[in-house]
C-alpha atoms as a PDB file:
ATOM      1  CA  UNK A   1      38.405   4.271  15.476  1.00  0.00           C
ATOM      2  CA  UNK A   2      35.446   5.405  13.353  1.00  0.00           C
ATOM      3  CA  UNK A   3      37.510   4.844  10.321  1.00  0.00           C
ATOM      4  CA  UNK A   4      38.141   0.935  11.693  1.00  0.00           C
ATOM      5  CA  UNK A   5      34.325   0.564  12.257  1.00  0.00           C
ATOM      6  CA  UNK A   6      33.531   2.047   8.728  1.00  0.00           C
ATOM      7  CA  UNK A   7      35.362  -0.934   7.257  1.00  0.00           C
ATOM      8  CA  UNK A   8      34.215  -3.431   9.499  1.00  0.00           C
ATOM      9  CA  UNK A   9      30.236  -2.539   8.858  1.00  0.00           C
ATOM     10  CA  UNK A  10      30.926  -2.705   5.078  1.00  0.00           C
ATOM     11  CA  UNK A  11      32.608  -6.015   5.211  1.00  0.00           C
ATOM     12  CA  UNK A  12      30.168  -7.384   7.305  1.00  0.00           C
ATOM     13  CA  UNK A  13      26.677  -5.523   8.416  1.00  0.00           C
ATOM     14  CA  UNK A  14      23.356  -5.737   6.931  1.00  0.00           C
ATOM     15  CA  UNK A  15      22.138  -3.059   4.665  1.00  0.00           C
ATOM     16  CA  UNK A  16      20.354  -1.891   7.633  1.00  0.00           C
ATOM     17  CA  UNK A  17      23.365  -1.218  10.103  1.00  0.00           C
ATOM     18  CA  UNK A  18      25.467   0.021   6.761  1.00  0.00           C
ATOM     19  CA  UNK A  19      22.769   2.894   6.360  1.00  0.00           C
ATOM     20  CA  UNK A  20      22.735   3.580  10.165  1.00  0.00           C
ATOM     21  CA  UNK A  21      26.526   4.058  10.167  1.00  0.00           C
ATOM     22  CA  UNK A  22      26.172   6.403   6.943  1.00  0.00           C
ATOM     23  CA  UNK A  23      23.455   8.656   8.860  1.00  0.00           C
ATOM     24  CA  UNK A  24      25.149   8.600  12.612  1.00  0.00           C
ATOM     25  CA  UNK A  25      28.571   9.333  10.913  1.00  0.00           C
ATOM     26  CA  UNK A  26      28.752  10.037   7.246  1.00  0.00           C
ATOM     27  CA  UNK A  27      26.021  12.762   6.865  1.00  0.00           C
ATOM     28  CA  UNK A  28      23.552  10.188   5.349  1.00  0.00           C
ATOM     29  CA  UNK A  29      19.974  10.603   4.845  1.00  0.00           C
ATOM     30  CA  UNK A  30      17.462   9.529   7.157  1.00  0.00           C
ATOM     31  CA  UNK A  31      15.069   8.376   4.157  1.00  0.00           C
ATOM     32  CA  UNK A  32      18.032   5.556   3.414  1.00  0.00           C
ATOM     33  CA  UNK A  33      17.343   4.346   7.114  1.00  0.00           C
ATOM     34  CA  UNK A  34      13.812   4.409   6.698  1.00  0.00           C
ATOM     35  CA  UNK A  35      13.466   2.563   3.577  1.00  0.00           C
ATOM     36  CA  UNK A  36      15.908  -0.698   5.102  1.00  0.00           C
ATOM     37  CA  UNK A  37      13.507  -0.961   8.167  1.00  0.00           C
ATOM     38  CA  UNK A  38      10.424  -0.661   6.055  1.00  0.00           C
ATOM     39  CA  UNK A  39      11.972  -3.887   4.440  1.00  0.00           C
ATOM     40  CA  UNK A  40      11.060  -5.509   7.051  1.00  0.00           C
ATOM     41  CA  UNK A  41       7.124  -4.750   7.569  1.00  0.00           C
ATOM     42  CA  UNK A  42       4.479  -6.704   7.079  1.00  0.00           C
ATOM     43  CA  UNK A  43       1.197  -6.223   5.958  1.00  0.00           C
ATOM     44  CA  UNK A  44      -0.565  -6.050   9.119  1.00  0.00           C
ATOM     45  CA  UNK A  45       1.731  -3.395  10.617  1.00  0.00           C
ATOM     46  CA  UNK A  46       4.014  -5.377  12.611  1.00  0.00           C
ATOM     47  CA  UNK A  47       7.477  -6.507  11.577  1.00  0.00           C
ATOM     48  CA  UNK A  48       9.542  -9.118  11.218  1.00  0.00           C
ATOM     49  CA  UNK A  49      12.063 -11.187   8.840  1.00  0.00           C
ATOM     50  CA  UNK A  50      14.717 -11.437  11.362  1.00  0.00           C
ATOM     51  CA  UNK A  51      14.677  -7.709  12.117  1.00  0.00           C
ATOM     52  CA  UNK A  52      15.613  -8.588  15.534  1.00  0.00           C
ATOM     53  CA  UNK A  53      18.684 -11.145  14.856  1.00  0.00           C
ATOM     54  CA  UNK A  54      17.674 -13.366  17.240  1.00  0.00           C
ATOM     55  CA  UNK A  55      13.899 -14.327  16.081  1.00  0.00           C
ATOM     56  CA  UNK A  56      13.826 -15.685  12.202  1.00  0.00           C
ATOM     57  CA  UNK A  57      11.108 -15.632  10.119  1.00  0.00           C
ATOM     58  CA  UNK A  58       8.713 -13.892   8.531  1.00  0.00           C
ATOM     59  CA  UNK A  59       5.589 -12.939  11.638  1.00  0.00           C
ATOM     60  CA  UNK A  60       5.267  -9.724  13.093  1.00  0.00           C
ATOM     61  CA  UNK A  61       6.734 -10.060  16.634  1.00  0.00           C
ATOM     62  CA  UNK A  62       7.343  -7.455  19.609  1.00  0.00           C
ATOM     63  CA  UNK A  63      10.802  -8.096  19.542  1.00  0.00           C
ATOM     64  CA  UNK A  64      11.222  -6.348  15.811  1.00  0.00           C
ATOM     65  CA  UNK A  65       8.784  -3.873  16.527  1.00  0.00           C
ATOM     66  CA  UNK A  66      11.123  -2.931  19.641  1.00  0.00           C
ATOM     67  CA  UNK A  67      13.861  -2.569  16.669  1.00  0.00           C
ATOM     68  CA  UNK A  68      11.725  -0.857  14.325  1.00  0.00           C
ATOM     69  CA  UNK A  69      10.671   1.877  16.662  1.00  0.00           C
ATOM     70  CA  UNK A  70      14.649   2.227  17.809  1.00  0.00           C
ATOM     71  CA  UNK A  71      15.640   3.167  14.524  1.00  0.00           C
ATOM     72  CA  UNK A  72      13.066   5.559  13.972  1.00  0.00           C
ATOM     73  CA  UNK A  73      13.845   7.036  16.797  1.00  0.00           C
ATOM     74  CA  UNK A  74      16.935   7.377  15.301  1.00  0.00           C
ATOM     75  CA  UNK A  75      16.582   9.162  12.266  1.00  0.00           C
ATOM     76  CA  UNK A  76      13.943  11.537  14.448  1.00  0.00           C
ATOM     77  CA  UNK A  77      10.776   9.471  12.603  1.00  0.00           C
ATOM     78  CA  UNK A  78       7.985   9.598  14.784  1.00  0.00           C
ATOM     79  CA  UNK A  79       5.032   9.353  11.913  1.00  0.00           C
ATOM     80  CA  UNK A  80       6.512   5.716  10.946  1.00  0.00           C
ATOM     81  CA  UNK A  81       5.206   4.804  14.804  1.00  0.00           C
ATOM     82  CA  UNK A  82       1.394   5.185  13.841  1.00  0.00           C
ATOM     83  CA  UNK A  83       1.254   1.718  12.296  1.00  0.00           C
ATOM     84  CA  UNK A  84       3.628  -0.262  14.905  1.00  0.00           C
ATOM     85  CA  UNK A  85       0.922   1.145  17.538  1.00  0.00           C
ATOM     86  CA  UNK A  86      -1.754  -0.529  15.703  1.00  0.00           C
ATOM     87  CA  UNK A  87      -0.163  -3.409  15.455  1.00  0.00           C
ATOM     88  CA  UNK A  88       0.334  -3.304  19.385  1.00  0.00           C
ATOM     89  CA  UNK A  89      -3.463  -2.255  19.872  1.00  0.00           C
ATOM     90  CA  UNK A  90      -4.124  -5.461  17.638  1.00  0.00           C
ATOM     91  CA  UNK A  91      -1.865  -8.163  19.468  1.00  0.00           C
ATOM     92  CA  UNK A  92      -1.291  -6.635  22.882  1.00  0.00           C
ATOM     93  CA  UNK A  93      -4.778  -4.737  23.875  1.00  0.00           C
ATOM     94  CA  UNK A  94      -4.027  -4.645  27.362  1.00  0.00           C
ATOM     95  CA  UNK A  95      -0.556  -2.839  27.199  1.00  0.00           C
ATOM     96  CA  UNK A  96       1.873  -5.729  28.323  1.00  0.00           C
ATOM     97  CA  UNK A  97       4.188  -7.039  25.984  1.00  0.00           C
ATOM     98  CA  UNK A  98       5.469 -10.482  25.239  1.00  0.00           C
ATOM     99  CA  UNK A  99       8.458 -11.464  24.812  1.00  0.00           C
ATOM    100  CA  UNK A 100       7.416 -13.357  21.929  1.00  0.00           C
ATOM    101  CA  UNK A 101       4.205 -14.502  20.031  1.00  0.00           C
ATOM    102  CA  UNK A 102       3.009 -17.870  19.659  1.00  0.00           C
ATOM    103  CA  UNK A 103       2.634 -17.078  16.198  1.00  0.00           C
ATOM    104  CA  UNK A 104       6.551 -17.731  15.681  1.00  0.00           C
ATOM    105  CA  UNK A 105       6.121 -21.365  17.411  1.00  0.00           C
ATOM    106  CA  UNK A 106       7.378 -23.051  13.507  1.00  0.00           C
ATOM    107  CA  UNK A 107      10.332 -20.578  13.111  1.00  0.00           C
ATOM    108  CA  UNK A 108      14.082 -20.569  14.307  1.00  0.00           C
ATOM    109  CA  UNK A 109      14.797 -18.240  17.391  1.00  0.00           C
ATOM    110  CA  UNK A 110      17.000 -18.115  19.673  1.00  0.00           C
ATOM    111  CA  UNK A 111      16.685 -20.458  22.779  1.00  0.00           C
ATOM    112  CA  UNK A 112      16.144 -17.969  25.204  1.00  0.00           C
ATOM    113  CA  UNK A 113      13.316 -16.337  23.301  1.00  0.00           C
ATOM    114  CA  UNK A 114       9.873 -17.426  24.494  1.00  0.00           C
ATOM    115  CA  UNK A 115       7.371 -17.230  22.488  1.00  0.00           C
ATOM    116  CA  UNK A 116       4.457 -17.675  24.993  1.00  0.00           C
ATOM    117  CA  UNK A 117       2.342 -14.829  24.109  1.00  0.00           C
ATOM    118  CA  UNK A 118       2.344 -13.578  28.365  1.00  0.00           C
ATOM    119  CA  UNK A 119       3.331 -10.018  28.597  1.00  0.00           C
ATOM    120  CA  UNK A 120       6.222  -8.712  31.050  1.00  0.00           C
ATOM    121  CA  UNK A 121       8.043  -5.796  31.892  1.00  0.00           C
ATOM    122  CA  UNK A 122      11.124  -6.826  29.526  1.00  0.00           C
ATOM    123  CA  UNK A 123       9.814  -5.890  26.451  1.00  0.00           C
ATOM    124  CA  UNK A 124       6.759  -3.417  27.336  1.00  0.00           C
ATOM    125  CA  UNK A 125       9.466  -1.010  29.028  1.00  0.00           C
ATOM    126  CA  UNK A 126      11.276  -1.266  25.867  1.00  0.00           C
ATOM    127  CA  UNK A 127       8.652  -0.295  23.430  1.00  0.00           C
ATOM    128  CA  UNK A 128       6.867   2.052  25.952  1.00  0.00           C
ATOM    129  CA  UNK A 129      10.889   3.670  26.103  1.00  0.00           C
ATOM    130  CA  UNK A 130      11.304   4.122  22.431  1.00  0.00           C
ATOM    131  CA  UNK A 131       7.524   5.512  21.862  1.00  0.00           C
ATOM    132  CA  UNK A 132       8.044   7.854  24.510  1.00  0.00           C
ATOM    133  CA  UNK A 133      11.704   8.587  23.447  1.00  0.00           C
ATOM    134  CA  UNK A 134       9.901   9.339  19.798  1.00  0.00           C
ATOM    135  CA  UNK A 135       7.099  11.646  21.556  1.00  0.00           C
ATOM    136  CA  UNK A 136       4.077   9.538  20.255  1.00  0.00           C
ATOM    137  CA  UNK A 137       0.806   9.626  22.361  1.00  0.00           C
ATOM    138  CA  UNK A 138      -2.257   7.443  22.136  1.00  0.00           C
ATOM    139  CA  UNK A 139      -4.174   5.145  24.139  1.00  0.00           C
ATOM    140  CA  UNK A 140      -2.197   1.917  24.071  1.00  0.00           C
ATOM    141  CA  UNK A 141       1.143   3.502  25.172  1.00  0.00           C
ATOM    142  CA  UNK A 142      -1.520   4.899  27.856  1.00  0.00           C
ATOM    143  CA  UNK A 143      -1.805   1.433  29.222  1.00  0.00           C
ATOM    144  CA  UNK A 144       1.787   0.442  28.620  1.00  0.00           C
ATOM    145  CA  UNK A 145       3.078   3.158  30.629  1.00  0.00           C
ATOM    146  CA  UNK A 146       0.197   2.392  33.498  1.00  0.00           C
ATOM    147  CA  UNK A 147       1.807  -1.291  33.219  1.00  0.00           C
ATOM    148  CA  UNK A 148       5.554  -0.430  33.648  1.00  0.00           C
ATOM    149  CA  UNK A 149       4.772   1.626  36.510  1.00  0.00           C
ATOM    150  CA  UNK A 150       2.906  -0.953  38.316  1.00  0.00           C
ATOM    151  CA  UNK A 151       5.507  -3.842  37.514  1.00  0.00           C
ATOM    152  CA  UNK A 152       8.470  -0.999  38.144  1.00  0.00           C
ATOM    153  CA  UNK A 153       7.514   0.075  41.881  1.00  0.00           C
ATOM    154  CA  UNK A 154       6.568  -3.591  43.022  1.00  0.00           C
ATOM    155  CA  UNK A 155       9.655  -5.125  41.471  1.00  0.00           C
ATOM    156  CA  UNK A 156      11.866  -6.467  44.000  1.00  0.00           C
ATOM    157  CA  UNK A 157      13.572  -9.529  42.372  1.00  0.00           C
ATOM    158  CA  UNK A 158      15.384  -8.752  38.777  1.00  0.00           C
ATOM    159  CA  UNK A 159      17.563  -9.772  35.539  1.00  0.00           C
ATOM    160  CA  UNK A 160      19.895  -7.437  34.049  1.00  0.00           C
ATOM    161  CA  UNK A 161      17.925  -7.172  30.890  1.00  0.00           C
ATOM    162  CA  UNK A 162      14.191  -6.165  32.967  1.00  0.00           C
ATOM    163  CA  UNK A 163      16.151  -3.861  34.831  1.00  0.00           C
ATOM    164  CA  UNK A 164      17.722  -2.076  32.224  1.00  0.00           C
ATOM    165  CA  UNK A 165      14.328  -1.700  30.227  1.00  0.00           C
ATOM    166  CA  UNK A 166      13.003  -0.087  33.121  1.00  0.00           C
ATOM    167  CA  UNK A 167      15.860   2.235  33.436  1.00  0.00           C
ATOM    168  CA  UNK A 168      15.176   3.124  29.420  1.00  0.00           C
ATOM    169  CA  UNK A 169      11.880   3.444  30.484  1.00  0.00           C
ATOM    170  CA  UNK A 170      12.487   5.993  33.354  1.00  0.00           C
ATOM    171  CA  UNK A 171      14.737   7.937  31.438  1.00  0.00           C
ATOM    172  CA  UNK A 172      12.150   9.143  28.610  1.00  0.00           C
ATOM    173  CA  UNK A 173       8.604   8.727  30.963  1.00  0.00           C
ATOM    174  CA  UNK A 174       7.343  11.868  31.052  1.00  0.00           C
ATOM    175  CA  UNK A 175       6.444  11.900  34.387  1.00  0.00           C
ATOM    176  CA  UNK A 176      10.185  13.036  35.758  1.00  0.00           C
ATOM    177  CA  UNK A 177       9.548  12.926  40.055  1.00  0.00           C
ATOM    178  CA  UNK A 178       8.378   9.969  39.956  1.00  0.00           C
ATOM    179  CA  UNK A 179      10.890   8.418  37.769  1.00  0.00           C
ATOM    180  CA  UNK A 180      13.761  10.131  39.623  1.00  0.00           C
ATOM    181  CA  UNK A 181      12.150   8.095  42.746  1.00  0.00           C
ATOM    182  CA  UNK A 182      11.822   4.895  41.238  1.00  0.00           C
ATOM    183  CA  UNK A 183      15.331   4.789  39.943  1.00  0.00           C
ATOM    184  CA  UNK A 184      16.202   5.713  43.177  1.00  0.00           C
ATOM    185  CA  UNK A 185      14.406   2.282  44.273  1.00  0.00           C
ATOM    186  CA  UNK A 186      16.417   0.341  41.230  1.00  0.00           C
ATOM    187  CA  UNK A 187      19.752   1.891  42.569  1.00  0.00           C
ATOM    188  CA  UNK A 188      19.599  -0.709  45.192  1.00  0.00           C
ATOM    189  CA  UNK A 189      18.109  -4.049  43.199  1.00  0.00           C
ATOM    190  CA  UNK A 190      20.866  -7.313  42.561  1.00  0.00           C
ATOM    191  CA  UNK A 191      19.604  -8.570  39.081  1.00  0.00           C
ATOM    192  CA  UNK A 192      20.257 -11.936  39.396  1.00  0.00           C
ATOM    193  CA  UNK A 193      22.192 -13.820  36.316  1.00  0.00           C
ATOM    194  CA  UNK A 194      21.240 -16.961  36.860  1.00  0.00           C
ATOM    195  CA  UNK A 195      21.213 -19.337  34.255  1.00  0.00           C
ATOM    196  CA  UNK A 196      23.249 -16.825  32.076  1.00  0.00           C
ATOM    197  CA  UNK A 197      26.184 -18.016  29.874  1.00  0.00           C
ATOM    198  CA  UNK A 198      29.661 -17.959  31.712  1.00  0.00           C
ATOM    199  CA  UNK A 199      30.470 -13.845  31.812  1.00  0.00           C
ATOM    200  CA  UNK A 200      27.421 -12.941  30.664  1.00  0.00           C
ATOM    201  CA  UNK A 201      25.746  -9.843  32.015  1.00  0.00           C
ATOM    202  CA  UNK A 202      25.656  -5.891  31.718  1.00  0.00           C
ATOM    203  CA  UNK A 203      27.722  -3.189  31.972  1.00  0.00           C
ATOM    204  CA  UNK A 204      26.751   0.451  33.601  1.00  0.00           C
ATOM    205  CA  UNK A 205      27.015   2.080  30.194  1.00  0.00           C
ATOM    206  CA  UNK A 206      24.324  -0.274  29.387  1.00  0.00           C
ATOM    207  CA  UNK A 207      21.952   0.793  32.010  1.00  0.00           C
ATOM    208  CA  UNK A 208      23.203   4.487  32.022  1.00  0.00           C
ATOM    209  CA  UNK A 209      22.697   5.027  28.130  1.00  0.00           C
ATOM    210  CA  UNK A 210      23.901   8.249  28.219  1.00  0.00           C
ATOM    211  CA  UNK A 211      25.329  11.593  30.857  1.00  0.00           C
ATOM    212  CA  UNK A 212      21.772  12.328  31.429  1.00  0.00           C
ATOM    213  CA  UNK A 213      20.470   8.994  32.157  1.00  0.00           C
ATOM    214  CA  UNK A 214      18.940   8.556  36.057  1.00  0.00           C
ATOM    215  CA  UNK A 215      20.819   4.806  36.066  1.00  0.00           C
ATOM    216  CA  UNK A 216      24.180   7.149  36.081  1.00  0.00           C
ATOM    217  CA  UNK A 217      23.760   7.597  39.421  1.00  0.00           C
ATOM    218  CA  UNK A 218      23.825   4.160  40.251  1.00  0.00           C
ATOM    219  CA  UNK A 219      27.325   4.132  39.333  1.00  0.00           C
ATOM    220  CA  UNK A 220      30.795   6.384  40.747  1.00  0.00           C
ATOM    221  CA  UNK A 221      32.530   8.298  38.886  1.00  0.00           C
ATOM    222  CA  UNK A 222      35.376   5.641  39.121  1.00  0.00           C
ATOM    223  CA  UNK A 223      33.481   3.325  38.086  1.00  0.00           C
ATOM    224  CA  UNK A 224      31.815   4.770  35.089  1.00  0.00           C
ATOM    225  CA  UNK A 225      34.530   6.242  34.166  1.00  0.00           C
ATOM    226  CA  UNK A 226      36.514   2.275  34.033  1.00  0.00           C
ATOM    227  CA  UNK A 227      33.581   1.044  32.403  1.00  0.00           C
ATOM    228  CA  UNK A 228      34.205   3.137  29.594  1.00  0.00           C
ATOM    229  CA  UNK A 229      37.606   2.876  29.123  1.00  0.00           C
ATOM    230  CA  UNK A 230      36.543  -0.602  28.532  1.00  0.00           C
ATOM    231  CA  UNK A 231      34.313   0.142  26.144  1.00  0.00           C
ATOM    232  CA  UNK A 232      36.817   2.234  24.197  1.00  0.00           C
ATOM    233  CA  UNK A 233      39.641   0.034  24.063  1.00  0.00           C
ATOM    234  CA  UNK A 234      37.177  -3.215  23.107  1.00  0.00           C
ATOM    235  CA  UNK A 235      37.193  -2.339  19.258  1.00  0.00           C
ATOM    236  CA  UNK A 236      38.876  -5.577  17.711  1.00  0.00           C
ATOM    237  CA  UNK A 237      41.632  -5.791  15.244  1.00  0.00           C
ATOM    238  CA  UNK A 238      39.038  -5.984  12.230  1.00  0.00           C
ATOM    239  CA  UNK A 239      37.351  -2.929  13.601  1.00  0.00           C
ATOM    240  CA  UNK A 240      33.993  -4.098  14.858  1.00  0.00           C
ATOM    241  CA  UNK A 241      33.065  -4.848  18.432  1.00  0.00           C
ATOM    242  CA  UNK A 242      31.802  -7.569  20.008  1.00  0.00           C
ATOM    243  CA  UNK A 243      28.507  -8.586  22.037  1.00  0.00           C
ATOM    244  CA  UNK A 244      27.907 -10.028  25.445  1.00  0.00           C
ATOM    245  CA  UNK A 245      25.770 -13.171  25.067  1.00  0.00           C
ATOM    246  CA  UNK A 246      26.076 -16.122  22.764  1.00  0.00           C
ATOM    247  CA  UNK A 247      25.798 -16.003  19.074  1.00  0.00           C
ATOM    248  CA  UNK A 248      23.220 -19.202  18.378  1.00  0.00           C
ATOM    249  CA  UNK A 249      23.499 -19.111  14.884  1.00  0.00           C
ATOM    250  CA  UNK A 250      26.316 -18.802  12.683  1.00  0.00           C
ATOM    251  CA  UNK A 251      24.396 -15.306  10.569  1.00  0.00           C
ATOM    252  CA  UNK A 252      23.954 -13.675  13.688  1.00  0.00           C
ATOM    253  CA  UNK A 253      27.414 -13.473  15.027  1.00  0.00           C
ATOM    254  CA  UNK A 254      28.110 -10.506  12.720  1.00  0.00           C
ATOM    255  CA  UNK A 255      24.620  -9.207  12.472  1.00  0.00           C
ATOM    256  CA  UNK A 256      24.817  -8.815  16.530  1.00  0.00           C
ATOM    257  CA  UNK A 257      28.901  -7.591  16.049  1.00  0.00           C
ATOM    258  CA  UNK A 258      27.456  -5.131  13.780  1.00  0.00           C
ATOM    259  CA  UNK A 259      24.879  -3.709  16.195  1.00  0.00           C
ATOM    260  CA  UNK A 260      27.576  -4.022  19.018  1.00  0.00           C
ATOM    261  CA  UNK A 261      29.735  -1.766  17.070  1.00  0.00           C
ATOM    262  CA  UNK A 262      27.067   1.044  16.120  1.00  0.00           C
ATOM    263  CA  UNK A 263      25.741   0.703  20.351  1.00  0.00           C
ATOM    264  CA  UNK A 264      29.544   1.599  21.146  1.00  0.00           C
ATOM    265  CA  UNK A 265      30.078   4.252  18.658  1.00  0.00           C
ATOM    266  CA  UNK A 266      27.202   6.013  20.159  1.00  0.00           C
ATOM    267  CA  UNK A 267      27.854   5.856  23.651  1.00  0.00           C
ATOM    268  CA  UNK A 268      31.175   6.891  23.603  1.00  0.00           C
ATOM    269  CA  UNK A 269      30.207   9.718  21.586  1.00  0.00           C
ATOM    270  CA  UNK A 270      27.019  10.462  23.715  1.00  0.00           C
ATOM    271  CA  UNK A 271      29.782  10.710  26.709  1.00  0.00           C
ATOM    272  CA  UNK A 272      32.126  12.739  24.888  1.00  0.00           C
ATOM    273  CA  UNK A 273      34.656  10.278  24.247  1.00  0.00           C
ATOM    274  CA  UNK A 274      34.853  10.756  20.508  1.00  0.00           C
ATOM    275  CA  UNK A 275      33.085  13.281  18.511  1.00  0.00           C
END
């Protein structure tokens, strides 16, 4: 299986994902990580470039700075957060996210990114998630946690991607009681998929990253358990695996397979099913 992926990644991945694989699986150095997302900074702290396959160009948007702080979180790179907070600070002074900046208005993205500059749950529960996750303090993810938890405990009406960013977010918040109550709240939400593509939606090892996660116990044991069978036996003939939503642009087809594949390398190792 790993050997399949190996092949895949090189035939197809971005430096980026190549380096990730070597580090996760090959005893590779964090540093190599490092230096492919710095690639992708700008001057002003932020990043961009197409970072995040699914928003082109070069401006600094939250959406890449969600995928910046993921990877250093990865390699165990907390000091490369100080200038992705200022960037935050800078564009997002309250705490809430946007999905996207208006600043990307004259560049390709995908159609479902919208780049209206009005913050949300969806992305600050992300960010907040991986800062916390990297064990960064400061003011602004002060206000960003503050935010999720006011947006978390009056949410009543959902989509699968808001509701697993505040699961991500619960898992890492440091207060644990009252993150063990509001995923207990979650547990019984119905994200809606409406105006989703035809099958398009999440899985539980999607909301329950890991054996730890509180989301687990949204799920059975039989149904987990399914779930990652699935999982398993999705690795393709060429090696790679494939992603739930539609690919739309030709580039990002494999740079999205090639995330795809690293996300399900991970999980089933984080749950035991290969080492």
């Amino acid at each position: 299986m790993i050997g399949q992926a190996r092949t895949f990644l090189w035939l197809n991945a971005r430096t980026l994902e190549q380096r990730w694989f070597e580090h996760a699986f090959d005893g590779g150095k964090a540093e190599h990580v490092v230096s492919a997302v710095l690639a992708y900074r700008n001057d002003d702290g932020g990043y961009g470039h197409g970072l995040e396959p699914d928003h082109r160009g070069p401006t600094s948007q939250p959406l890449h700075a969600l995928r910046a702080l993921q990877m250093f979180g990865e390699v165990n790179a907390p000091e490369l957060a100080a200038s992705v907070l200022t960037w935050l600070d800078a564009t997002c002074p309250d705490g809430s996210v946007p999905f996207g900046l208006s600043t990307s208005k004259d560049h390709p993205k995908a159609p479902w990114v919208q780049a209206d500059d009005q913050g949300g749950l969806l992305l600050t529960s992300q960010i907040a998630a991986a800062l916390h996750a990297l064990g960064v303090t400061g003011p602004w993810l002060d206000r960003a946690t503050d935010y999720c938890w006011q947006e978390i405990e009056k949410l009543e009406h959902t989509h699968p991607y808001e509701l697993r960013g505040a699961a991500m977010f619960l898992d890492v918040v440091p207060d644990r009681a009252r993150a063990e109550l509001a995923a207990e709240k979650l547990r019984h939400l119905t994200p809606s998929t409406e105006g989703y593509a035809e099958g398009e939606g999440l899985d539980p090892h999607e909301f329950a990253q890991g054996p730890d996660s509180l989301a687990r116990g949204w799920f059975s044991e039989e149904e987990l358990s399914k779930d990652l069978d699935a999982l398993q036996n999705g690795q393709q003939e060429d090696g790679g695996w494939n992603f739930g939503f539609p690919a739309f642009t030709p580039v990002v087809n494999f740079e999205w397979r090639s995330i795809a594949t690293m996300d399900s390398l991970l999980t089933l190792r984080r749950y035991g099913r290969i080492s």
